[in-house]
C-alpha atoms as a PDB file:
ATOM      1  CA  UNK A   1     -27.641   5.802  34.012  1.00  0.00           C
ATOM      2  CA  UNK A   2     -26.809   8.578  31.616  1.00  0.00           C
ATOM      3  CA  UNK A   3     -30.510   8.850  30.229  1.00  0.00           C
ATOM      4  CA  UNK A   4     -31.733   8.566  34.006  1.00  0.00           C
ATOM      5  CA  UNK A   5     -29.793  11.274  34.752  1.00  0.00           C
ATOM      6  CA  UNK A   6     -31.641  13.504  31.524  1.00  0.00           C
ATOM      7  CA  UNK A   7     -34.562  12.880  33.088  1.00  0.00           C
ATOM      8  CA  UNK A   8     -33.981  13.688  36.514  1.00  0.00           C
ATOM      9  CA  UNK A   9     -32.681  17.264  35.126  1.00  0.00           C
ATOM     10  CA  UNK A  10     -35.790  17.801  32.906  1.00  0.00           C
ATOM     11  CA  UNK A  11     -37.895  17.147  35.934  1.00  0.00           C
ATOM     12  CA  UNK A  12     -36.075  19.674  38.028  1.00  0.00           C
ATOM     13  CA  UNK A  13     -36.268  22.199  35.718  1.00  0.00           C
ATOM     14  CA  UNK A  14     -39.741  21.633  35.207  1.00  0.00           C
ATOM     15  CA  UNK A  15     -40.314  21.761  38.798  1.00  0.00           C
ATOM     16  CA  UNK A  16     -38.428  24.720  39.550  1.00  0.00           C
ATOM     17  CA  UNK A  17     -40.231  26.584  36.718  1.00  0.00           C
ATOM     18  CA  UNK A  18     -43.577  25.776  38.046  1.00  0.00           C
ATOM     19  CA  UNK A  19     -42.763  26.408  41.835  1.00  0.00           C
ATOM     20  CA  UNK A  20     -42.590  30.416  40.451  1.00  0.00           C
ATOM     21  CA  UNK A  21     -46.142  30.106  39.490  1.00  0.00           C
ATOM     22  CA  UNK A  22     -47.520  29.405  43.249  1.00  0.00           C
ATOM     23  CA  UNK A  23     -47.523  32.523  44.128  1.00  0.00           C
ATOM     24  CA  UNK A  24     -50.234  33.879  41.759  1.00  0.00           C
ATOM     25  CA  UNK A  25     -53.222  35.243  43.599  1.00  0.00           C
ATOM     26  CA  UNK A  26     -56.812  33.611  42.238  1.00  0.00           C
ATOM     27  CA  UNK A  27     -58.649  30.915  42.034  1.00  0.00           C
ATOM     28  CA  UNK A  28     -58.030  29.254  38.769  1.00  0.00           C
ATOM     29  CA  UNK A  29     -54.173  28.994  39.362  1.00  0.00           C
ATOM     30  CA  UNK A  30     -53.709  26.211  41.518  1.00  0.00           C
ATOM     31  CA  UNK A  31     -55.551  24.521  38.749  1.00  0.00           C
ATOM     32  CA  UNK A  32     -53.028  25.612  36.216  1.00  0.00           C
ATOM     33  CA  UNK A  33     -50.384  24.751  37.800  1.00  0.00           C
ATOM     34  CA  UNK A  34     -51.265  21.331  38.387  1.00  0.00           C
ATOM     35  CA  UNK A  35     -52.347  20.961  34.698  1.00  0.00           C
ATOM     36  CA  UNK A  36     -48.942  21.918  34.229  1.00  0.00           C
ATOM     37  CA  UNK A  37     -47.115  19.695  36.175  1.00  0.00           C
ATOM     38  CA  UNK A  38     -48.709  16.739  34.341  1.00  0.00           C
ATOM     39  CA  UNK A  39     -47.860  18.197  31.828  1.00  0.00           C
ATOM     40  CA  UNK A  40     -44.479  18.771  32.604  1.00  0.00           C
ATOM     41  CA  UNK A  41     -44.147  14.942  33.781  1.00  0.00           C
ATOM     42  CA  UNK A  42     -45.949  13.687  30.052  1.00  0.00           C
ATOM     43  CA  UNK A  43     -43.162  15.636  28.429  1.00  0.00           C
ATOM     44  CA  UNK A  44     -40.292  14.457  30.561  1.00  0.00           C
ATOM     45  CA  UNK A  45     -41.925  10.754  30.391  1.00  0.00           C
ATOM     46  CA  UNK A  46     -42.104  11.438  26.628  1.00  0.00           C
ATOM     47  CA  UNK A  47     -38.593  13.126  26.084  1.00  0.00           C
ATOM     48  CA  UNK A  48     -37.280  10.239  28.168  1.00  0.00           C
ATOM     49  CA  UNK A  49     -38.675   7.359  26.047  1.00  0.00           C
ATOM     50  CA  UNK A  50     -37.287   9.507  22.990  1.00  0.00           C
ATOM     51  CA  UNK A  51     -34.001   9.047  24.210  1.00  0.00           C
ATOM     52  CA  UNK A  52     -33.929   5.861  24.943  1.00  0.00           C
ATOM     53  CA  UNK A  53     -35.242   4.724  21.539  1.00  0.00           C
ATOM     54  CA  UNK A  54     -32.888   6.518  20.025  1.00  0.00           C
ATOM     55  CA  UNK A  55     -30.018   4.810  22.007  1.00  0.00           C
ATOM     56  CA  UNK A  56     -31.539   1.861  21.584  1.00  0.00           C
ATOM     57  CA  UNK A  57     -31.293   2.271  17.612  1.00  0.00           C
ATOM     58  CA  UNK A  58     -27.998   3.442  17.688  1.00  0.00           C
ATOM     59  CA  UNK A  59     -26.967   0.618  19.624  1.00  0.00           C
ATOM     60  CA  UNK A  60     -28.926  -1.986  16.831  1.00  0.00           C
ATOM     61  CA  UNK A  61     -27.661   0.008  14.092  1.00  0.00           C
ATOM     62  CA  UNK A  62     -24.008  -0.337  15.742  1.00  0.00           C
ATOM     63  CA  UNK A  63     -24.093  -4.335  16.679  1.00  0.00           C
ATOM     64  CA  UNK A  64     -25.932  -5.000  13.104  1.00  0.00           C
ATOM     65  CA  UNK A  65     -22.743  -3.128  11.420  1.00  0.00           C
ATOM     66  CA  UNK A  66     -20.065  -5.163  13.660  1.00  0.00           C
ATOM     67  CA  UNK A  67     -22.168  -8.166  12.713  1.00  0.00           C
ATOM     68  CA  UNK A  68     -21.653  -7.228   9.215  1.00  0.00           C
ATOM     69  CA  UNK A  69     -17.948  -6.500   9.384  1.00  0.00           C
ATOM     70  CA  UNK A  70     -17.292  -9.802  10.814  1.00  0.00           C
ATOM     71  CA  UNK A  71     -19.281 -11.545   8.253  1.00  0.00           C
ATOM     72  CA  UNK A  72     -17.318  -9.637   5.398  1.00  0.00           C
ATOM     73  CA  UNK A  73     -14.043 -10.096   7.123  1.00  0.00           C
ATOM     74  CA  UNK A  74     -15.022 -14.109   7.637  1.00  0.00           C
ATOM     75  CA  UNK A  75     -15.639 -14.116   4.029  1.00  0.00           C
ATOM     76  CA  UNK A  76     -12.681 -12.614   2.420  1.00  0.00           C
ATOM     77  CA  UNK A  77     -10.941 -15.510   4.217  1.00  0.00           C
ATOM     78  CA  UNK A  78     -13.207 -17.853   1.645  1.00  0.00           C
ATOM     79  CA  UNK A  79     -11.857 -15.486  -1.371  1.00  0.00           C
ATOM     80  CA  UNK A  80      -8.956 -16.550  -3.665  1.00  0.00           C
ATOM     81  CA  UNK A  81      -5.672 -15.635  -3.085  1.00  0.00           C
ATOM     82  CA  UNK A  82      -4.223 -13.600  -6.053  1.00  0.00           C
ATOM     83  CA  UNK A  83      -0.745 -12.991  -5.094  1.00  0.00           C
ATOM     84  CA  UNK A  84       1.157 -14.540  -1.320  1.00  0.00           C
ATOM     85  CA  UNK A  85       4.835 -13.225  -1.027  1.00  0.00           C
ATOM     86  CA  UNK A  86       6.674 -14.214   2.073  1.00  0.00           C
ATOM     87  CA  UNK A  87       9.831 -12.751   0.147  1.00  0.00           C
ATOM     88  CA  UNK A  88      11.721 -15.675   0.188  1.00  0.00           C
ATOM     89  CA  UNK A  89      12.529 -14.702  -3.627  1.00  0.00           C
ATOM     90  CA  UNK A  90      11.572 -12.083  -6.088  1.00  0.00           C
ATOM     91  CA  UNK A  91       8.528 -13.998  -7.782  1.00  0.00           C
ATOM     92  CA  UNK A  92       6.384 -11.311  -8.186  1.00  0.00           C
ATOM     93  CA  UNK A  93       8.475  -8.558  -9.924  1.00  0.00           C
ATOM     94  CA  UNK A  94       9.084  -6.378  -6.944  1.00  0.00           C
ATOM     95  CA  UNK A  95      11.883  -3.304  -8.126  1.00  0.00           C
ATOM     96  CA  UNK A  96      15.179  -4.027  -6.681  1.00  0.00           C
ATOM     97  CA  UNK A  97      18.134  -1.822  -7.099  1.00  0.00           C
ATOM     98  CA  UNK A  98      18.498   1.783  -6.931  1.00  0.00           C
ATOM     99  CA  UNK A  99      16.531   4.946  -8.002  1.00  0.00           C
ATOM    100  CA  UNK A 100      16.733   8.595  -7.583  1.00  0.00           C
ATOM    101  CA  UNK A 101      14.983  11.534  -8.343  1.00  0.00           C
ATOM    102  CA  UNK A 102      17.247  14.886  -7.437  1.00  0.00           C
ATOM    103  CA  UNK A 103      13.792  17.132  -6.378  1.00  0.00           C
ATOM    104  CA  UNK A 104      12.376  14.056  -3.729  1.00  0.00           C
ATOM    105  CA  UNK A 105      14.886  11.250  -2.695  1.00  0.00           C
ATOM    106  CA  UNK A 106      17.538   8.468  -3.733  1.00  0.00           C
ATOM    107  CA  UNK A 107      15.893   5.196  -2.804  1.00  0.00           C
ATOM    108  CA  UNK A 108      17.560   1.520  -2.494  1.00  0.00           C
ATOM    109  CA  UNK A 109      15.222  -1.147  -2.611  1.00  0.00           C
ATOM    110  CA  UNK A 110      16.332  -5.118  -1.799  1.00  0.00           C
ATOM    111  CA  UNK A 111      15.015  -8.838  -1.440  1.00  0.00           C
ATOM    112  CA  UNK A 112      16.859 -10.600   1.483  1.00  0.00           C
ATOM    113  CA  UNK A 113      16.577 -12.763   4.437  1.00  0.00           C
ATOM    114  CA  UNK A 114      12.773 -12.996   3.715  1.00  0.00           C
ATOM    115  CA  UNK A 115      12.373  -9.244   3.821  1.00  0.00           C
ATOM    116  CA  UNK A 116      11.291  -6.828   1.407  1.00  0.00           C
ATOM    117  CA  UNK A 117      13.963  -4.061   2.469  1.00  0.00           C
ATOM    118  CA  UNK A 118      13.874  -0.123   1.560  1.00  0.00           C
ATOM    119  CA  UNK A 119      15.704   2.777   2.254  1.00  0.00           C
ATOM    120  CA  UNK A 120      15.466   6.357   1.573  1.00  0.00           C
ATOM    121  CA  UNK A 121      17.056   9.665   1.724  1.00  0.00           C
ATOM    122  CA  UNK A 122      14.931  12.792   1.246  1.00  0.00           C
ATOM    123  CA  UNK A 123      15.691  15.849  -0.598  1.00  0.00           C
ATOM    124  CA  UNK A 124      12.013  17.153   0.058  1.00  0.00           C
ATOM    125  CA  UNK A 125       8.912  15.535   1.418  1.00  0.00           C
ATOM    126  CA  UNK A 126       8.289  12.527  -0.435  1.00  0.00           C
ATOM    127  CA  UNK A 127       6.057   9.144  -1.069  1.00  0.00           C
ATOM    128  CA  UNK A 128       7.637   6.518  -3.077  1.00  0.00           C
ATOM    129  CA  UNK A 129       5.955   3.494  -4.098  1.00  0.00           C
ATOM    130  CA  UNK A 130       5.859   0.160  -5.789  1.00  0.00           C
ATOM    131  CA  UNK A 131       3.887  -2.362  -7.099  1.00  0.00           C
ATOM    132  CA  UNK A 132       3.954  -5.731  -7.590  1.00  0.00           C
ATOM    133  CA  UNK A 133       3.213  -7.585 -11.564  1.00  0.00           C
ATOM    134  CA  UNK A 134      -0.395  -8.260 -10.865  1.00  0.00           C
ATOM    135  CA  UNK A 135      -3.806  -7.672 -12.474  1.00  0.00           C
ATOM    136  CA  UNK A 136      -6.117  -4.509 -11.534  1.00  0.00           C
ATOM    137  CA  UNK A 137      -8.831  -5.454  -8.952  1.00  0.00           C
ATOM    138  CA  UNK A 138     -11.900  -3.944  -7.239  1.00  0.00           C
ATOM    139  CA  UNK A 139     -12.658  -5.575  -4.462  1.00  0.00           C
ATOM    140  CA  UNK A 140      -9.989  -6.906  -2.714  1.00  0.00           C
ATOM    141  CA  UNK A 141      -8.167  -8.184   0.891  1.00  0.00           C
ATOM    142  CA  UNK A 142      -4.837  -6.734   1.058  1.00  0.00           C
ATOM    143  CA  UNK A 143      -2.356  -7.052   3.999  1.00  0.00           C
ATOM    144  CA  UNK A 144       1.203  -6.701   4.391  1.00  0.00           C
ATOM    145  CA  UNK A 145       3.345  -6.339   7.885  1.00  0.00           C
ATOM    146  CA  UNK A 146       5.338  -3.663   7.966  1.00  0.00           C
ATOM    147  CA  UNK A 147       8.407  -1.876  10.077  1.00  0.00           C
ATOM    148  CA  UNK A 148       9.972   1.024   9.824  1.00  0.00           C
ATOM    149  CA  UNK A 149      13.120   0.243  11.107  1.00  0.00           C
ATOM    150  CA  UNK A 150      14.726   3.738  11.707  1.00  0.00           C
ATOM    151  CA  UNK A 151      13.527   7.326  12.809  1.00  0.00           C
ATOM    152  CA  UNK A 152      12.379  10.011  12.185  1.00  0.00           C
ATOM    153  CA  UNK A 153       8.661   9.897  13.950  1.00  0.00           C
ATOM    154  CA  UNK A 154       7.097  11.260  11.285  1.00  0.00           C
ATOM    155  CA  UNK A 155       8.435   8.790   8.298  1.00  0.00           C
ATOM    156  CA  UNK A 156       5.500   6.638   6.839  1.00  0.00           C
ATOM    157  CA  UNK A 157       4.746   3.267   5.013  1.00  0.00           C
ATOM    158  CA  UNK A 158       1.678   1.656   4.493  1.00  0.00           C
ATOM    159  CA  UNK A 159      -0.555  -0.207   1.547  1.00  0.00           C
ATOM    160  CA  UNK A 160      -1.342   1.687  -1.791  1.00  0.00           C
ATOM    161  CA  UNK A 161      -5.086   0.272  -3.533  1.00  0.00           C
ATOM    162  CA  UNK A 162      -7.243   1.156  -6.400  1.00  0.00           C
ATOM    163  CA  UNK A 163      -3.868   2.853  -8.249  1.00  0.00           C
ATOM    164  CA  UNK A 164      -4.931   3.950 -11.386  1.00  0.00           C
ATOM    165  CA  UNK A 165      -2.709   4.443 -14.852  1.00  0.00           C
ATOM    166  CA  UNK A 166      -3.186   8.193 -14.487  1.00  0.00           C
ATOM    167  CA  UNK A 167      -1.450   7.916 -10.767  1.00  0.00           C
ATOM    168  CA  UNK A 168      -4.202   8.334  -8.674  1.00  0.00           C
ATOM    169  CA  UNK A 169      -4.758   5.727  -5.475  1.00  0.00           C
ATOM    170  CA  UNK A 170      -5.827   5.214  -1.814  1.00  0.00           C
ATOM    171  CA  UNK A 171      -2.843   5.686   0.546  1.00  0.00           C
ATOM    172  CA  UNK A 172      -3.315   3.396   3.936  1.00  0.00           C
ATOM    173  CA  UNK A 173      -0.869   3.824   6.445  1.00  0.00           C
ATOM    174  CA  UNK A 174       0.882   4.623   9.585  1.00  0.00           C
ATOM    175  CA  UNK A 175       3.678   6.601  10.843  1.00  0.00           C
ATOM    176  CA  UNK A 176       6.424   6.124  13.835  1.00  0.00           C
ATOM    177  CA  UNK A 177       4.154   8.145  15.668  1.00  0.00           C
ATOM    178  CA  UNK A 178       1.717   5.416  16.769  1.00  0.00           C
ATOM    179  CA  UNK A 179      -0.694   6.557  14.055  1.00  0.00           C
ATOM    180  CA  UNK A 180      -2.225   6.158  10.659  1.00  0.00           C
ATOM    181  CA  UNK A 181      -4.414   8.077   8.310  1.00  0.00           C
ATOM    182  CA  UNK A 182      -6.279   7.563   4.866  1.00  0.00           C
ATOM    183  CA  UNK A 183      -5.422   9.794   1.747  1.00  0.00           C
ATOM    184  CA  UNK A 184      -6.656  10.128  -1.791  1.00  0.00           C
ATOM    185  CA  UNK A 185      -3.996  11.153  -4.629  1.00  0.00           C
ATOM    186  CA  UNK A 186      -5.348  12.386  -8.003  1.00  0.00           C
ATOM    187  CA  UNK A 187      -4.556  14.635 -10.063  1.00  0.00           C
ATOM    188  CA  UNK A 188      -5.848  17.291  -7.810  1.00  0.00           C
ATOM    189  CA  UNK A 189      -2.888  16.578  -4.940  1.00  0.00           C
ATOM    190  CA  UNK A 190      -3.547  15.397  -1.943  1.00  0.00           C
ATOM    191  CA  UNK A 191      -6.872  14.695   0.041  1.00  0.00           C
ATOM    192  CA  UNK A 192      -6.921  13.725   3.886  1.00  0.00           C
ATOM    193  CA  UNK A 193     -10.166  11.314   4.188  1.00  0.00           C
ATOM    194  CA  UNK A 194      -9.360  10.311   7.794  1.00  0.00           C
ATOM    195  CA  UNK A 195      -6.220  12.486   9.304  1.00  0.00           C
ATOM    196  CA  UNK A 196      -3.578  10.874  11.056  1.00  0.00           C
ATOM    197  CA  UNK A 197      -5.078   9.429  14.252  1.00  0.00           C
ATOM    198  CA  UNK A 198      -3.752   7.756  17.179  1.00  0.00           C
ATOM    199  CA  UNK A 199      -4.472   4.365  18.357  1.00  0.00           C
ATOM    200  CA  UNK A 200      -2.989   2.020  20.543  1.00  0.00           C
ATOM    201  CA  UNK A 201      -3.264  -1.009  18.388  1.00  0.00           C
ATOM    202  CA  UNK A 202      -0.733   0.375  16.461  1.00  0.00           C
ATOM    203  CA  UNK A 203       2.665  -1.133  17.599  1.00  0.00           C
ATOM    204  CA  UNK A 204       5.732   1.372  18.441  1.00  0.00           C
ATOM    205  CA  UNK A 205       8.579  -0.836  17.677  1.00  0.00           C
ATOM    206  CA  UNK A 206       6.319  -2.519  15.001  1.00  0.00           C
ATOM    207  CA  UNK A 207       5.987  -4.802  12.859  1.00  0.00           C
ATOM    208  CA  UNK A 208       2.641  -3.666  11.996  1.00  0.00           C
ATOM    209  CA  UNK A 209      -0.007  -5.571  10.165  1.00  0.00           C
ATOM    210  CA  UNK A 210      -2.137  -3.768   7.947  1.00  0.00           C
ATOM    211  CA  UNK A 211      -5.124  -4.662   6.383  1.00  0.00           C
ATOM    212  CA  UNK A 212      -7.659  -3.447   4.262  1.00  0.00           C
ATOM    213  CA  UNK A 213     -10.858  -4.593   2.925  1.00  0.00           C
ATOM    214  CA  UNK A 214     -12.815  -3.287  -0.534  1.00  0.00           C
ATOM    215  CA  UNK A 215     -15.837  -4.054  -1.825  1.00  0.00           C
ATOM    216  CA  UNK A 216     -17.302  -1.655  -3.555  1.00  0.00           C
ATOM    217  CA  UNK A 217     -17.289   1.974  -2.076  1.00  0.00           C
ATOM    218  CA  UNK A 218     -16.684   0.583   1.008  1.00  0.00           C
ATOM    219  CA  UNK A 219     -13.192   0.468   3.185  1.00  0.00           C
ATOM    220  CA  UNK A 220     -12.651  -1.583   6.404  1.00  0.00           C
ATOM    221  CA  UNK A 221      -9.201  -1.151   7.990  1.00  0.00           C
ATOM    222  CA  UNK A 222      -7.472  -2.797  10.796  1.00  0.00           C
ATOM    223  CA  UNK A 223      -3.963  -3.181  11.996  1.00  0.00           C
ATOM    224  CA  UNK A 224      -2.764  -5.950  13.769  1.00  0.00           C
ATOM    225  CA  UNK A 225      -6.046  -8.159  13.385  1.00  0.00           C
ATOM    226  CA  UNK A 226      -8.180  -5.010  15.174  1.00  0.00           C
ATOM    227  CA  UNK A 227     -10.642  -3.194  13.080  1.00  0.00           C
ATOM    228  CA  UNK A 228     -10.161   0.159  13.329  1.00  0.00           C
ATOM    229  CA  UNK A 229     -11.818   2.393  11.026  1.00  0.00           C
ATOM    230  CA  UNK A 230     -14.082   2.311   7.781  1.00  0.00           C
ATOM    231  CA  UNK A 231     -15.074   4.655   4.998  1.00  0.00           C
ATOM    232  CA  UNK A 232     -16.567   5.192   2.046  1.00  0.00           C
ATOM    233  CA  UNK A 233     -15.612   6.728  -1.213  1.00  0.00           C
ATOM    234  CA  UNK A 234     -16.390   5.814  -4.782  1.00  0.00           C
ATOM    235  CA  UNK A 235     -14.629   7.930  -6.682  1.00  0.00           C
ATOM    236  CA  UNK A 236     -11.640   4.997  -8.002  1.00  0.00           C
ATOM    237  CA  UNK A 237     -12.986   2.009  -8.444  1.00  0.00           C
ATOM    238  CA  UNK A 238     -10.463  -0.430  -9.226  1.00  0.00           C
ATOM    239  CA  UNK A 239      -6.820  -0.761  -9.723  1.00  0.00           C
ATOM    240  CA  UNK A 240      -3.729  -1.902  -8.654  1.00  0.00           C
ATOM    241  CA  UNK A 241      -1.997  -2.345  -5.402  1.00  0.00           C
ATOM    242  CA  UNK A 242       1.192  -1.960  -3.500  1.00  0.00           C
ATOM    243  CA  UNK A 243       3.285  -0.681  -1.442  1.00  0.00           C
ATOM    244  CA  UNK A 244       4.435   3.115  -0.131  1.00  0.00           C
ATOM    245  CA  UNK A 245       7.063   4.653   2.114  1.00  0.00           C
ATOM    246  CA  UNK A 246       7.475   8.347   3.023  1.00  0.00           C
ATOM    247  CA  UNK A 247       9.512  11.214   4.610  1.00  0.00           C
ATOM    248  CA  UNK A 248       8.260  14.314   5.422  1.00  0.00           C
ATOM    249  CA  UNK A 249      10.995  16.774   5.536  1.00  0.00           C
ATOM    250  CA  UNK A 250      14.549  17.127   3.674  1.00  0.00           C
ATOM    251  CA  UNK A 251      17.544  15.256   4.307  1.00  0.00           C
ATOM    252  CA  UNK A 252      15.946  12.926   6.523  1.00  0.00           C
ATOM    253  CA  UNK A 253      17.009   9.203   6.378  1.00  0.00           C
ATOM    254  CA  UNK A 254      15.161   5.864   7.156  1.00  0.00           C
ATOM    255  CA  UNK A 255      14.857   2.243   6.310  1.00  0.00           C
ATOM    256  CA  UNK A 256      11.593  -0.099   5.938  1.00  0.00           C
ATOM    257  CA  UNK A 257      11.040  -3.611   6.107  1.00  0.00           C
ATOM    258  CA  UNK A 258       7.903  -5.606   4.723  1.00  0.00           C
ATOM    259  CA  UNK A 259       6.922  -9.130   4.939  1.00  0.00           C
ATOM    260  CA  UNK A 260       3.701 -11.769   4.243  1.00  0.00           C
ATOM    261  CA  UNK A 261       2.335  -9.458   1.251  1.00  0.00           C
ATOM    262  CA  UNK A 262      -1.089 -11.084   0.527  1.00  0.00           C
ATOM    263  CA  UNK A 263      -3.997 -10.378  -2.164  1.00  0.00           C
ATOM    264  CA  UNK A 264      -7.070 -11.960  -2.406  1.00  0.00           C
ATOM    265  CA  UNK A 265      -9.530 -11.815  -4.447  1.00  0.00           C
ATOM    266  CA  UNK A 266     -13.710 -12.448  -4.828  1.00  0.00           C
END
């Protein structure tokens, strides 16, 4: 309907254009102006058929990737499963106990009831995260569900990949806000790849489940088993994974919960 509409408008301008050229006086006009006109209706025709390969490509180009995603996603459901934590117990060397650092926040992490409980106090803005004993990997399915179980709006928690030695990772995650964003950390700061974005699969009382694909460059994410956004960056190319909270502002309090942490692996 959309392109019929293009057309309709490119004839009417046409049209209009070539009504203002009746009025010339002599004999060879009439001529003209019908030479015009089929010309103006070749161009529309032509503009028209443009536009609807194009849309037609676009939509092939957009099926052919969802094809694609599904396949990948299908397959990482073949891949081996590195590490499954229901947190019924500590088996994976998860930090428990208590940390703080005076200049961003006093943190209590715990292992109960099948939960993997945190909670944090800000003294600034802050991300805090951990990481479970576990090899370095490149590509990767990584999910976890996660809750924040308190306010403010803007705290965060999500899934940390590719984590280097030096500190630097991919930061996937959401906020109370309804939702989530992709960040790089090196040791340049901070870098927003997609900015925090809202989207209704994103529960507001949560849990959430994240996921997130890797294989090579590329990222697919979803939350609560609908895709939602992909992208591609090469710049870390393996490393290890985890798990992040944040606050954005000081003496703000909140408290996390995380469950059915799950790696696999090609």
């Amino acid at each position: 309907m959309r392109l019929v509409q293009i057309i309709q408008s490119l004839l009417l301008l046409l049209s209009v254009v070539l009504a203002g050229c009746t009025g010339y006086v002599g004999e060879d006009r009439p001529g003209t102006a019908t030479a015009q006109a089929d010309r103006a209706v070749r161009l529309a025709t032509q503009i028209g058929q443009s536009l609807q390969a194009t849309r037609e490509t676009g939509d092939q180009q957009a099926t052919a990737t969802t094809i694609s995603r599904q396949t990948l996603l299908e397959e990482t459901g073949q891949w081996q499963i590195l590490l499954s934590d229901t947190f019924d117990e500590n088996r994976f060397g998860w930090f428990t106990g208590e940390q703080e650092d005076p200049a961003l926040a006093s943190m209590t992490w715990s292992i109960d009831g099948g939960k993997y409980r945190w909670q944090g106090k800000s003294t600034s803005g802050f991300v805090w995260w951990v990481t479970p004993e576990s090899e370095a990997v490149t590509d990767f399915y990584l999910s976890a569900s996660i809750q924040q179980n308190s306010q403010p709006d803007l705290g965060e928690c999500g899934l940390v990949f590719r984590q280097s030695s030096d500190g630097d990772y991919y930061l996937f995650e959401v906020n109370g806000s309804n939702r989530y964003a992709l960040y790089l950390h090196s040791a340049d700061g901070w870098e927003t790849l997609i900015d925090w974005t809202l989207h209704p699969a994103i529960s507001a009382g949560g849990p959430n489940r994240l996921e997130v694909i890797a294989q090579g460059a590329y990222f697919a994410f979803s939350i609560n088993d609908e895709f939602i956004a992909d992208y591609s960056d090469e710049r870390l190319s393996q490393g290890a994974v985890g798990l992040l909270v944040g606050l954005s502002n000081p003496d703000e309090e909140a408290t996390w919960e995380f469950d059915d942490f799950m790696l696999r692996i090609p």
